[in-house]
C-alpha atoms as a PDB file:
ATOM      1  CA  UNK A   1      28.874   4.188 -78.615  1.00  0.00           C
ATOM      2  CA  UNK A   2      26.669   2.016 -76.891  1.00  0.00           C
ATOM      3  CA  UNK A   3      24.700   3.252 -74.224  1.00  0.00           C
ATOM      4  CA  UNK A   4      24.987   2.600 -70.768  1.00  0.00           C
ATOM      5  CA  UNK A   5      23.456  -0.635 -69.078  1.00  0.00           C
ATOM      6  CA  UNK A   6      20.422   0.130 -66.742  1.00  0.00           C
ATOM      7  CA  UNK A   7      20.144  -0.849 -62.741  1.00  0.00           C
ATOM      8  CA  UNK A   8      18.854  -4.565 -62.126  1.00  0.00           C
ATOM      9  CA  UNK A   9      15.262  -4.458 -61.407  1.00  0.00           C
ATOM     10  CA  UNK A  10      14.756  -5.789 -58.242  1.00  0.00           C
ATOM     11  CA  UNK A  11      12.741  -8.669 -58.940  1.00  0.00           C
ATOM     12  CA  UNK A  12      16.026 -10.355 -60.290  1.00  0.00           C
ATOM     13  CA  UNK A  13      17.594  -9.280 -56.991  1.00  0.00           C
ATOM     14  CA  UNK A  14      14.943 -10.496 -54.758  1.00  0.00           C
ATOM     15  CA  UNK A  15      15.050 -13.752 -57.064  1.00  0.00           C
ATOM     16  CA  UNK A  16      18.572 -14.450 -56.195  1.00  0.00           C
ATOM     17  CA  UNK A  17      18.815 -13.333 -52.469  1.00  0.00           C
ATOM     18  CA  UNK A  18      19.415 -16.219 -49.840  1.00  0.00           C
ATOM     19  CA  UNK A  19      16.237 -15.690 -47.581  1.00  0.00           C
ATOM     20  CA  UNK A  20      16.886 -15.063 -43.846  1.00  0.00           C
ATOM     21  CA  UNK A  21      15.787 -18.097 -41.136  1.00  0.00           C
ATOM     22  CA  UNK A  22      13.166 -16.919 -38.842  1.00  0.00           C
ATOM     23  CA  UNK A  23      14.541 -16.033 -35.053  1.00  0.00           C
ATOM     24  CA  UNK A  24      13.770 -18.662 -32.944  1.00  0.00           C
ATOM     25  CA  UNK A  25      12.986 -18.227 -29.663  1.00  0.00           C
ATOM     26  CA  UNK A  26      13.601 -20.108 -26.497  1.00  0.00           C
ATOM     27  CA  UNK A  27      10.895 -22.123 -25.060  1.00  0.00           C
ATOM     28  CA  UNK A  28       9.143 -21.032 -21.677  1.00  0.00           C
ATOM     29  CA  UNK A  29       9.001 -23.538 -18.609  1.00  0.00           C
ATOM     30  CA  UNK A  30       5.443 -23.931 -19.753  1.00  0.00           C
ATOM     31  CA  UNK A  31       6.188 -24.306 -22.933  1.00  0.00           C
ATOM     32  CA  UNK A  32       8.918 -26.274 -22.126  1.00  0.00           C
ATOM     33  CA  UNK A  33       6.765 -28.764 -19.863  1.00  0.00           C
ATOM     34  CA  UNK A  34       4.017 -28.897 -22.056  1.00  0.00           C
ATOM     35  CA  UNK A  35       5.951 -30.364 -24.818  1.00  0.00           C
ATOM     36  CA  UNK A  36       7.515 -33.130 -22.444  1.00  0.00           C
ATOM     37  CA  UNK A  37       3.546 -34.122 -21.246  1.00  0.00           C
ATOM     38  CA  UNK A  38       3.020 -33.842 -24.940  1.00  0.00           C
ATOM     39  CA  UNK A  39       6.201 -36.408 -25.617  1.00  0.00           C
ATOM     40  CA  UNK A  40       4.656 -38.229 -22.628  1.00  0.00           C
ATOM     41  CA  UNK A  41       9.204 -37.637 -21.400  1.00  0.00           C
ATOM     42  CA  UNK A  42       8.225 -37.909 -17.691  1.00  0.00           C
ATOM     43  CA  UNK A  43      11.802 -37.365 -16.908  1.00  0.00           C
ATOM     44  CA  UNK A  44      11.816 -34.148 -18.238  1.00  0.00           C
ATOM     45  CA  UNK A  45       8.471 -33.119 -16.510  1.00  0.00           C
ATOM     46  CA  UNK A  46       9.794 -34.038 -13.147  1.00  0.00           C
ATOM     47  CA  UNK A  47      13.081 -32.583 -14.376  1.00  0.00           C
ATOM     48  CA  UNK A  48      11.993 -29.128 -14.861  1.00  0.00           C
ATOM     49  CA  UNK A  49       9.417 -29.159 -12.070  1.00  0.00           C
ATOM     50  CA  UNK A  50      12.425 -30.212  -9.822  1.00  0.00           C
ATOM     51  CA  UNK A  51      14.181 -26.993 -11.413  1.00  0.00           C
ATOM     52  CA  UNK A  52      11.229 -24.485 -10.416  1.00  0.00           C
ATOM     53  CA  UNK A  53      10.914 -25.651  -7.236  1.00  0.00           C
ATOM     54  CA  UNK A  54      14.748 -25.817  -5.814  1.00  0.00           C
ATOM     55  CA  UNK A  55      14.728 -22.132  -6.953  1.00  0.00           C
ATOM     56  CA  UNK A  56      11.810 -21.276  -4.930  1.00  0.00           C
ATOM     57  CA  UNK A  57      13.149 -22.827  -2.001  1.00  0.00           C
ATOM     58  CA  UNK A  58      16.694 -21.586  -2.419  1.00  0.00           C
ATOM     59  CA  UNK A  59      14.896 -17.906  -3.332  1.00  0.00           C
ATOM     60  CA  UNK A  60      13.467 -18.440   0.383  1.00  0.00           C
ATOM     61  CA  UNK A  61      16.586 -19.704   1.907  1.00  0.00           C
ATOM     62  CA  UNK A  62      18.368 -16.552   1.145  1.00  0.00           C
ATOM     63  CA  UNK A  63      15.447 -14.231   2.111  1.00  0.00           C
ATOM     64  CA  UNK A  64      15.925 -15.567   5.367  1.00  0.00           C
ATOM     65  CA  UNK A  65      19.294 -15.641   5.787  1.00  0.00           C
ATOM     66  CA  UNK A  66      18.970 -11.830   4.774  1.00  0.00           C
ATOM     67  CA  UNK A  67      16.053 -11.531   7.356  1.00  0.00           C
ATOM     68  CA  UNK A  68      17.891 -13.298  10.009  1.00  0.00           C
ATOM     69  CA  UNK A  69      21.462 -11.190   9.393  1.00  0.00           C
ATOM     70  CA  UNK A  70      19.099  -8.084   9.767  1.00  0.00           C
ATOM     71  CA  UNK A  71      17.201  -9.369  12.921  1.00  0.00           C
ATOM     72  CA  UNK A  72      20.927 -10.255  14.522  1.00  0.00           C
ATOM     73  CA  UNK A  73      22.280  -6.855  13.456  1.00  0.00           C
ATOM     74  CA  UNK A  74      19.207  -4.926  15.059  1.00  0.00           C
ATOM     75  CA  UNK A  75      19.296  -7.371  18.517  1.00  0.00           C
ATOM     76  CA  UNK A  76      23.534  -6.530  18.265  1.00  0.00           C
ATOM     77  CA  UNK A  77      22.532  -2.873  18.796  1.00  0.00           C
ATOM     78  CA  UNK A  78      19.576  -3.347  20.960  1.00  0.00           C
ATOM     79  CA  UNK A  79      21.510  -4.888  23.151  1.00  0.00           C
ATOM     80  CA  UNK A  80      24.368  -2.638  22.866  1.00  0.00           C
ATOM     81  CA  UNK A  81      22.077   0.803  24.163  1.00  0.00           C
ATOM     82  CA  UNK A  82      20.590  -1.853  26.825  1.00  0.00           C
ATOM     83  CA  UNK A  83      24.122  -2.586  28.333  1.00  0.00           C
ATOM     84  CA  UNK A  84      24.941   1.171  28.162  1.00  0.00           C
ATOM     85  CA  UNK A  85      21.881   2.617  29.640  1.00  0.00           C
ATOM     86  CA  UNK A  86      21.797  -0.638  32.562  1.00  0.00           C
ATOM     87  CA  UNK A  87      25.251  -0.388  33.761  1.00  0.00           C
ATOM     88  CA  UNK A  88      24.787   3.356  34.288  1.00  0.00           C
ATOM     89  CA  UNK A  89      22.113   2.486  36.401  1.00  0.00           C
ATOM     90  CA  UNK A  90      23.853   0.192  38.408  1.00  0.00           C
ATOM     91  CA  UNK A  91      26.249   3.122  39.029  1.00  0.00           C
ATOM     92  CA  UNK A  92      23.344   5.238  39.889  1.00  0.00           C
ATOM     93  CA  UNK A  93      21.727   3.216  42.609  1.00  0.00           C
ATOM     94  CA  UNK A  94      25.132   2.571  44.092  1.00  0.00           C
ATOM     95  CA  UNK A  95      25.508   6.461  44.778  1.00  0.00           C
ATOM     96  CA  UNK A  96      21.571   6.476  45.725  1.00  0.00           C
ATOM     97  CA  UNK A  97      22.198   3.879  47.968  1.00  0.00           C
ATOM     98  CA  UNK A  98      25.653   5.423  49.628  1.00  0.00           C
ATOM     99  CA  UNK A  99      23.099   8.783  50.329  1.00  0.00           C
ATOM    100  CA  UNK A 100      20.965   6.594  52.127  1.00  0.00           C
ATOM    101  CA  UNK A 101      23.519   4.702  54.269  1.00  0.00           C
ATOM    102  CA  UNK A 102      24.919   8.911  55.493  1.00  0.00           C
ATOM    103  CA  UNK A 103      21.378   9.590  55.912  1.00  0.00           C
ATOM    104  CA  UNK A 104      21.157   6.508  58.550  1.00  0.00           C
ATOM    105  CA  UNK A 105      24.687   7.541  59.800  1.00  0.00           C
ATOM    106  CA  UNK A 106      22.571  10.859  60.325  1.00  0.00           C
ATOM    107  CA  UNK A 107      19.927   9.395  62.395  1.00  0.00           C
ATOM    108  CA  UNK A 108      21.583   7.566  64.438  1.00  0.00           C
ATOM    109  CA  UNK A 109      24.452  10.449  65.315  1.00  0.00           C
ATOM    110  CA  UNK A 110      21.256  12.410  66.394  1.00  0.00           C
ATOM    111  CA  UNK A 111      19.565   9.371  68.640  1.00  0.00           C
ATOM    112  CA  UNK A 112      23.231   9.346  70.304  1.00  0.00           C
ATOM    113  CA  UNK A 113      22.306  12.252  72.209  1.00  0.00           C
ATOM    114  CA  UNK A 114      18.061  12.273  72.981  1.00  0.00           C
ATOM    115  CA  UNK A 115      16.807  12.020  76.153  1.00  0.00           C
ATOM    116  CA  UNK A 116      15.157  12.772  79.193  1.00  0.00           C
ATOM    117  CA  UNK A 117      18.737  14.761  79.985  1.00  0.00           C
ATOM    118  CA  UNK A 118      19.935  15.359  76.794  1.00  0.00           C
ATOM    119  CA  UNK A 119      23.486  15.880  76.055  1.00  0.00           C
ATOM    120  CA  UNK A 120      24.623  19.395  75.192  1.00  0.00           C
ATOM    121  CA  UNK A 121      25.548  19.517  71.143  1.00  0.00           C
ATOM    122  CA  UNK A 122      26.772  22.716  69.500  1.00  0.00           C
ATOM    123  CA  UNK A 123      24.081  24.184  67.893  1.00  0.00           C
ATOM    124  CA  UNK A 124      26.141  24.379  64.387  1.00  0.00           C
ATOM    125  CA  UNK A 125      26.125  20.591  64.642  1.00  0.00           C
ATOM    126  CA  UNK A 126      22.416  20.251  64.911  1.00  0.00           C
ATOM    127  CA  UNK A 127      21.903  22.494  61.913  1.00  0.00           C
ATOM    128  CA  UNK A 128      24.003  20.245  59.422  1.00  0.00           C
ATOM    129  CA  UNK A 129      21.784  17.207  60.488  1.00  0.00           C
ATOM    130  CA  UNK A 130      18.605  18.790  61.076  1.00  0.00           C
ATOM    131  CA  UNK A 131      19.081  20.449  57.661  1.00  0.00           C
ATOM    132  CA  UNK A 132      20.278  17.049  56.230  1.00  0.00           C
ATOM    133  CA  UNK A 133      17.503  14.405  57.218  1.00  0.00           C
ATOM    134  CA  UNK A 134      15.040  17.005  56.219  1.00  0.00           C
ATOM    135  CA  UNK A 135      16.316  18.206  52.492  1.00  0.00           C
ATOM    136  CA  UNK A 136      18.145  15.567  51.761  1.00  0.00           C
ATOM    137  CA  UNK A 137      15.455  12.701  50.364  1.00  0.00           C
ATOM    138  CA  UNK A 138      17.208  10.465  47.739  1.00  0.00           C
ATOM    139  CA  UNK A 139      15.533   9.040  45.277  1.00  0.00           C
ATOM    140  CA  UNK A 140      16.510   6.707  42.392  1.00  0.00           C
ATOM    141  CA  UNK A 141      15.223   7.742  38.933  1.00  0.00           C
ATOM    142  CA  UNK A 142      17.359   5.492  36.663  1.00  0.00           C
ATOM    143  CA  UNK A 143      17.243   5.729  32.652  1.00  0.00           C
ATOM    144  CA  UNK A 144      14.287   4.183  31.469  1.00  0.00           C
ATOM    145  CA  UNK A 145      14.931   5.440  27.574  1.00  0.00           C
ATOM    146  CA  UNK A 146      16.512   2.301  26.054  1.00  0.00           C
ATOM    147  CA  UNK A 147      13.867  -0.469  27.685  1.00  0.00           C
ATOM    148  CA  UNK A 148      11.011   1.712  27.315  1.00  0.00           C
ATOM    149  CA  UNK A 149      11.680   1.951  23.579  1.00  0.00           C
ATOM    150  CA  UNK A 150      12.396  -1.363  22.932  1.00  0.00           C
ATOM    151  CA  UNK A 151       8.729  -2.119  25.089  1.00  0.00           C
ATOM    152  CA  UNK A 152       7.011   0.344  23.118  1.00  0.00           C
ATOM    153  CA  UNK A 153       7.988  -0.671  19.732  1.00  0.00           C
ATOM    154  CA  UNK A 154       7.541  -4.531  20.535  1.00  0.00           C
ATOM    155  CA  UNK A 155      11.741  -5.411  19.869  1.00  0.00           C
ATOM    156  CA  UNK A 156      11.626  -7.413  22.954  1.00  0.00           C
ATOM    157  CA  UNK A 157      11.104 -10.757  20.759  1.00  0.00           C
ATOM    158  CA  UNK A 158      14.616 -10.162  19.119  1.00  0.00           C
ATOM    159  CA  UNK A 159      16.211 -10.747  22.536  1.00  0.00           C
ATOM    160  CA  UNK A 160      17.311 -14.557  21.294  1.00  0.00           C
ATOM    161  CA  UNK A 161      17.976 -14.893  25.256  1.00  0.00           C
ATOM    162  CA  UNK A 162      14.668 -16.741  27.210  1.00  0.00           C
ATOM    163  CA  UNK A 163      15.939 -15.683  30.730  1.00  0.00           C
ATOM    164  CA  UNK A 164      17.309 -11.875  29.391  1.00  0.00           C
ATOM    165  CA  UNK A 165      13.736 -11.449  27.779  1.00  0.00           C
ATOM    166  CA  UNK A 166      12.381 -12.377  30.675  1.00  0.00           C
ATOM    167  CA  UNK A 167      14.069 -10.392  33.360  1.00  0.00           C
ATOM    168  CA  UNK A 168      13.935  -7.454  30.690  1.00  0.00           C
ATOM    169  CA  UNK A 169      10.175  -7.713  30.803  1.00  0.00           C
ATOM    170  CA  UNK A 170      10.042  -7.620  34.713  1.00  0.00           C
ATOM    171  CA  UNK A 171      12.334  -4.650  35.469  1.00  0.00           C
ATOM    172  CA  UNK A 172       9.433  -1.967  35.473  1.00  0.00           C
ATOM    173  CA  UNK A 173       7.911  -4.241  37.957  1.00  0.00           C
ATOM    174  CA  UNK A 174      10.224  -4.727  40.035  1.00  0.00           C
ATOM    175  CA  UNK A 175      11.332  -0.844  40.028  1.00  0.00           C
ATOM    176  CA  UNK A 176       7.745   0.188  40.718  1.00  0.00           C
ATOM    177  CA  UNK A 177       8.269  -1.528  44.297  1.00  0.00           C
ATOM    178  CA  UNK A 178      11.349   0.586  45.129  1.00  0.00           C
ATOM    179  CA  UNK A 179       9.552   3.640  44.131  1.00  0.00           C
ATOM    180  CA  UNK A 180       6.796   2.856  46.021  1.00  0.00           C
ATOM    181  CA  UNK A 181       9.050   2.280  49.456  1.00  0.00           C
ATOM    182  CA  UNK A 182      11.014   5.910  48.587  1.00  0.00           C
ATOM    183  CA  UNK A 183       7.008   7.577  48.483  1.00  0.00           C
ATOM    184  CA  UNK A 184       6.397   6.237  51.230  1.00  0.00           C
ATOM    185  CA  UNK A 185       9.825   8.178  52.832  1.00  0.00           C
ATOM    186  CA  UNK A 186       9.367  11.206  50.828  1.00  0.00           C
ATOM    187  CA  UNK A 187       5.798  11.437  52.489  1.00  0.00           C
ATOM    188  CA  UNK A 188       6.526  11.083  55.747  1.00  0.00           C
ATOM    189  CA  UNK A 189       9.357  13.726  55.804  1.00  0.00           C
ATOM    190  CA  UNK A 190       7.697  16.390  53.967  1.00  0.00           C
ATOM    191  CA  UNK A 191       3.885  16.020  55.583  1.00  0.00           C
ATOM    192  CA  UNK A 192       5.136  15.034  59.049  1.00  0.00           C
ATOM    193  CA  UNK A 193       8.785  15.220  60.408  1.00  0.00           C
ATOM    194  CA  UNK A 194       9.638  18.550  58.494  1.00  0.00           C
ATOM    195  CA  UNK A 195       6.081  19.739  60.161  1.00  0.00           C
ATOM    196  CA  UNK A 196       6.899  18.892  63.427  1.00  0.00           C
ATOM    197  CA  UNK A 197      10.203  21.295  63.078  1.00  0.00           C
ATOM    198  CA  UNK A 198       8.812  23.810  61.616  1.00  0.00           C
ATOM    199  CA  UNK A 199       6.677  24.543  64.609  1.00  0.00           C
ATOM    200  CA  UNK A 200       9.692  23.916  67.136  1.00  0.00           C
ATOM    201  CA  UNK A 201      13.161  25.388  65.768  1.00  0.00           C
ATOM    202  CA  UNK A 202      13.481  28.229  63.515  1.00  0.00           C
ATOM    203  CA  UNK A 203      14.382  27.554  60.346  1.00  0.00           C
ATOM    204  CA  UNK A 204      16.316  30.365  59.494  1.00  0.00           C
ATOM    205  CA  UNK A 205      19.051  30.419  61.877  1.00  0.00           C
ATOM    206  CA  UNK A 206      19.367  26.852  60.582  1.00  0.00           C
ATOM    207  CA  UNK A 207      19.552  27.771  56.436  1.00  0.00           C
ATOM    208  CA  UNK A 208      21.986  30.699  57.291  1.00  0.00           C
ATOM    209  CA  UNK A 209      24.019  28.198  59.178  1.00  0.00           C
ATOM    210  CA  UNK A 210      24.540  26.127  56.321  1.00  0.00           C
ATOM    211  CA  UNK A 211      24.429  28.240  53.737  1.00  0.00           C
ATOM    212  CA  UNK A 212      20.900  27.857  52.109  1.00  0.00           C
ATOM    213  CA  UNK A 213      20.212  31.626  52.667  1.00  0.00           C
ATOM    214  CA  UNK A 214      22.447  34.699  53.374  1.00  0.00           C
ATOM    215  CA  UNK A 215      21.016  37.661  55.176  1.00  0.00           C
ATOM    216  CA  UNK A 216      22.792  39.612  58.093  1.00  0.00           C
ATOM    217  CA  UNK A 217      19.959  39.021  60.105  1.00  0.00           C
ATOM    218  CA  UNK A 218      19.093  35.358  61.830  1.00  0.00           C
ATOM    219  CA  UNK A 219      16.054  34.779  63.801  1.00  0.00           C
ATOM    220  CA  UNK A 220      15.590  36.043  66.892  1.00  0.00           C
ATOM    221  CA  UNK A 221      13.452  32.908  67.947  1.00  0.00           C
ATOM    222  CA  UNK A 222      15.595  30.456  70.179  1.00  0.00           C
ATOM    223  CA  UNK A 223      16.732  27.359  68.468  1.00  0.00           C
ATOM    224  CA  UNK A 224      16.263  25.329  72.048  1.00  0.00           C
ATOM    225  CA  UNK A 225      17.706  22.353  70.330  1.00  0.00           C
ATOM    226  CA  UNK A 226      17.801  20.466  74.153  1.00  0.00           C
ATOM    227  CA  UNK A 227      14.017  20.630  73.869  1.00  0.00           C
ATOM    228  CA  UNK A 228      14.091  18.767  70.599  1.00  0.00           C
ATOM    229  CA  UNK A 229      16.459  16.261  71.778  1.00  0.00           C
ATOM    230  CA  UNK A 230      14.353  15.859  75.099  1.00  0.00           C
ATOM    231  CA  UNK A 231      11.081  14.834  73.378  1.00  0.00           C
ATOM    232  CA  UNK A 232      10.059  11.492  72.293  1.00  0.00           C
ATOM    233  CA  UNK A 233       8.584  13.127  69.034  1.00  0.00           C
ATOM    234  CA  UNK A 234      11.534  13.674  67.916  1.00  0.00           C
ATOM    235  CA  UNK A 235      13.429  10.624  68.510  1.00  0.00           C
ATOM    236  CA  UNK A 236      10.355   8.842  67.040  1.00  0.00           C
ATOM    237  CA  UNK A 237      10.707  11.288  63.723  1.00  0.00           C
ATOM    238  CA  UNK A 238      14.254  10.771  63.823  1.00  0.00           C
ATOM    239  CA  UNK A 239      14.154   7.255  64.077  1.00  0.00           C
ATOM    240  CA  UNK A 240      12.087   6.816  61.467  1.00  0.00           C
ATOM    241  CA  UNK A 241      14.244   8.575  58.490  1.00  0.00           C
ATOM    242  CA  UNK A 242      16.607   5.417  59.255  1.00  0.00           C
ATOM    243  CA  UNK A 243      14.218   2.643  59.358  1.00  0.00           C
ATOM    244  CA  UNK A 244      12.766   4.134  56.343  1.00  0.00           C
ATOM    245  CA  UNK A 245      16.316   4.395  55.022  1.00  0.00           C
ATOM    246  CA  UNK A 246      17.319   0.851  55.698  1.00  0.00           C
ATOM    247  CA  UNK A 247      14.153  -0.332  54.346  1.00  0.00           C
ATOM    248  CA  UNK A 248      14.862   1.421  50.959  1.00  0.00           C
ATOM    249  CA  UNK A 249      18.630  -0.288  51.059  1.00  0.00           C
ATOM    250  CA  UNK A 250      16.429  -3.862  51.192  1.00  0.00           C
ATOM    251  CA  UNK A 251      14.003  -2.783  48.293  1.00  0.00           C
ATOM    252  CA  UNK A 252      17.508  -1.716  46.336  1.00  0.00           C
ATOM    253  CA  UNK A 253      18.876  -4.773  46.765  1.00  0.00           C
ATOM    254  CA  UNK A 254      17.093  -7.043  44.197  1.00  0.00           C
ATOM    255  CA  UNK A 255      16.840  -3.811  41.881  1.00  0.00           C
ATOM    256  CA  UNK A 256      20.793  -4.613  42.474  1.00  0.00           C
ATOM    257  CA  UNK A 257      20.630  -7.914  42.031  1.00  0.00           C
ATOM    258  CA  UNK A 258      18.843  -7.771  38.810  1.00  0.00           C
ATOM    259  CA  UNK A 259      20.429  -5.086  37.019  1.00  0.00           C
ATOM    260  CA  UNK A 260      23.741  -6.793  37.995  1.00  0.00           C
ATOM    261  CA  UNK A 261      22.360 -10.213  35.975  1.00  0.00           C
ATOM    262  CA  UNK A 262      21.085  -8.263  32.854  1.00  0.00           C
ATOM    263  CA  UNK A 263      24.255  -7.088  32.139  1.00  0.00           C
ATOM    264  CA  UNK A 264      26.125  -9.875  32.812  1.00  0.00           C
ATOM    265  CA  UNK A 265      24.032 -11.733  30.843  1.00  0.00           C
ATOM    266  CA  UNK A 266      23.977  -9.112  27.903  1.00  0.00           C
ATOM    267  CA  UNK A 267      27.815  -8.771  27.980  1.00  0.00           C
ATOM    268  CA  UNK A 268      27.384 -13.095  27.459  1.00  0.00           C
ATOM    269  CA  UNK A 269      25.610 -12.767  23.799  1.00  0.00           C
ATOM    270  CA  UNK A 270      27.886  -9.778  22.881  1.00  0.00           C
ATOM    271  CA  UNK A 271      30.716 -12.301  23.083  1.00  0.00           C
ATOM    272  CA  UNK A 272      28.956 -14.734  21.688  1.00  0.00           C
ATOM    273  CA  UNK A 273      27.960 -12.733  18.466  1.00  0.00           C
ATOM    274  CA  UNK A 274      31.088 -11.293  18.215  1.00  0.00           C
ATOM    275  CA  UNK A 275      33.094 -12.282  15.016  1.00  0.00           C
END
C-alpha cells in the first residue's frame, strides 16, 4: 500500500500565488496641485485652486444665510413681545388719561361754587370730591420689560427698521418727561393741597362718608365746607389739580403719539416677514 502523500510545503504555494497590487490611494489637493506645477498643466493648477476656493466661498454663503435666517427669526420674536407689551401701553395711558380728564371734571365742579358767597353744597357732595382730588393721583407706569431687555442685552441692532430703531431708542426719553410733569402733581397734592385740608375739614367725617373707614363714631369737629369754598386758598389749590391735570394730558400726548407709530410700524415688518 503506498503511503499517503504529504501537505505542499509552502514555498511551492507561495511560488505559485498571484501577488496582490498595492492599494492605491487618492491624491490630496496638495498632492494633487503639486503634480500639475510639477507637469508645468497650468490648467489644472488654476483648475483645482478654482475648486478650493468656490467651496470656501459657498461654505460662507451658507453660514450666512444660516446667520441671517437666525437673526430674522430672533428680530420676528423681538418684535412680536415689543408689539404685545406697546399696545398694552397704549391701552394703559388711555385709562390714565380718562382719570385725569374726571379729575379736571372734579376741579372744575368744585370752582362752580367758590366764592366770596359761596353756594350751599350738600356736605356728602363735598366729601366725594374732596376725597377724590386728594387720593386720587394717577400715574402712568407702563411695561418697560420687553424694551428694557432688548436695551440691556444690545438686540436693538436686529431692528432691520432705521426709523423703529430709532423711536425705540428714544421712548425712555421721552417717558422720563411725563414722569417728571406727574412728580411734579403728586408733590404738590401730597406736601401742599392735602396740608392745607388737613388743618381745615376733618378728615374723618369725610373717609366714613365714602367709605374709607367704618366706625360708629364721626368727628365731632365741623366740616364748615362754606369756609373752604369762601377762601381763595382753596380755589387756588383746587385750581391747580386741573391745570396740573391738563398739563399731564399735553405731556401724554406725544407719549400717545409715539407709542401709536411703534406699533404701527412694527405691525408693517410683521406683514412684511410674514410667509
Amino acid at each position: 500500500m503506498e503511503p499517503l502523500p504529504t501537505s505542499t510545503p509552502l514555498a511551492s504555494v507561495s511560488a505559485t500565488a498571484e501577488p496582490t497590487p498595492p492599494t492605491r490611494r487618492a491624491m490630496t489637493f496638495l498632492g494633487r496641485l503639486s503634480k500639475a506645477v510639477r507637469e508645468q498643466n497650468w490648467f489644472a493648477v488654476g483648475l483645482e485652486v478654482a475648486i478650493v476656493v468656490l467651496g470656501v466661498v459657498i461654505g460662507f454663503q451658507v453660514t450666512a444665510w444660516g446667520n441671517e435666517r437666525a437673526a430674522r427669526a430672533q428680530e420676528r420674536e423681538l418684535l412680536r413681545g415689543l408689539r404685545s407689551e406697546l399696545a398694552a401701553n397704549v391701552d394703559h395711558l388711555d385709562r390714565v388719561a380718562e382719570e385725569h380728564r374726571r379729575t379736571i371734571r372734579q376741579a372744575r365742579r368744585l370752582l362752580a361754587w367758590t366764592g366770596p358767597d359761596p353756594a350751599d353744597v350738600p356736605p356728602a357732595t363735598m366729601d366725594t370730591l374732596l376725597t377724590a382730588l386728594i387720593n386720587e393721583i394717577p400715574a402712568y407706569h407702563p411695561a418697560m420689560g420687553e424694551v428694557e431687555a432688548m436695551l440691556g442685552a444690545g438686540h436693538l441692532g436686529l431692528v432691520r427698521d432705521d426709523s423703529l430703531r430709532a423711536m425705540l431708542a428714544s421712548w425712555p426719553d421721552v417717558l422720563e418727561q411725563l414722569r417728571a410733569a406727574e412728580d411734579e402733581m403728586r408733590a404738590d397734592v401730597l406736601d401742599r393741597f392735602f396740608p392745607y385740608l388737613v388743618e381745615r375739614t376733618p378728615l374723618v367725617t369725610a373717609d366714613l362718608q365714602v367709605g374709607y373707614i367704618a366706625t360708629d363714631r364721626p368727628s365731632q369737629f365741623p366740616q364748615r365746607y362754606d369756609a373752604l369754598l369762601s377762601d381763595v386758598a382753596f380755589e387756588n389749590h383746587t385750581e391747580n389739580r386741573w391745570v396740573m391735570a391738563n398739563a399731564i394730558l399735553e405731556e401724554g400726548e406725544p407719549v400717545r403719539a409715539l407709542l401709536g407709530r411703534m406699533v404701527g410700524r412694527i405691525d408693517r415688518e410683521l406683514a412684511s416677514a410674514a410667509p
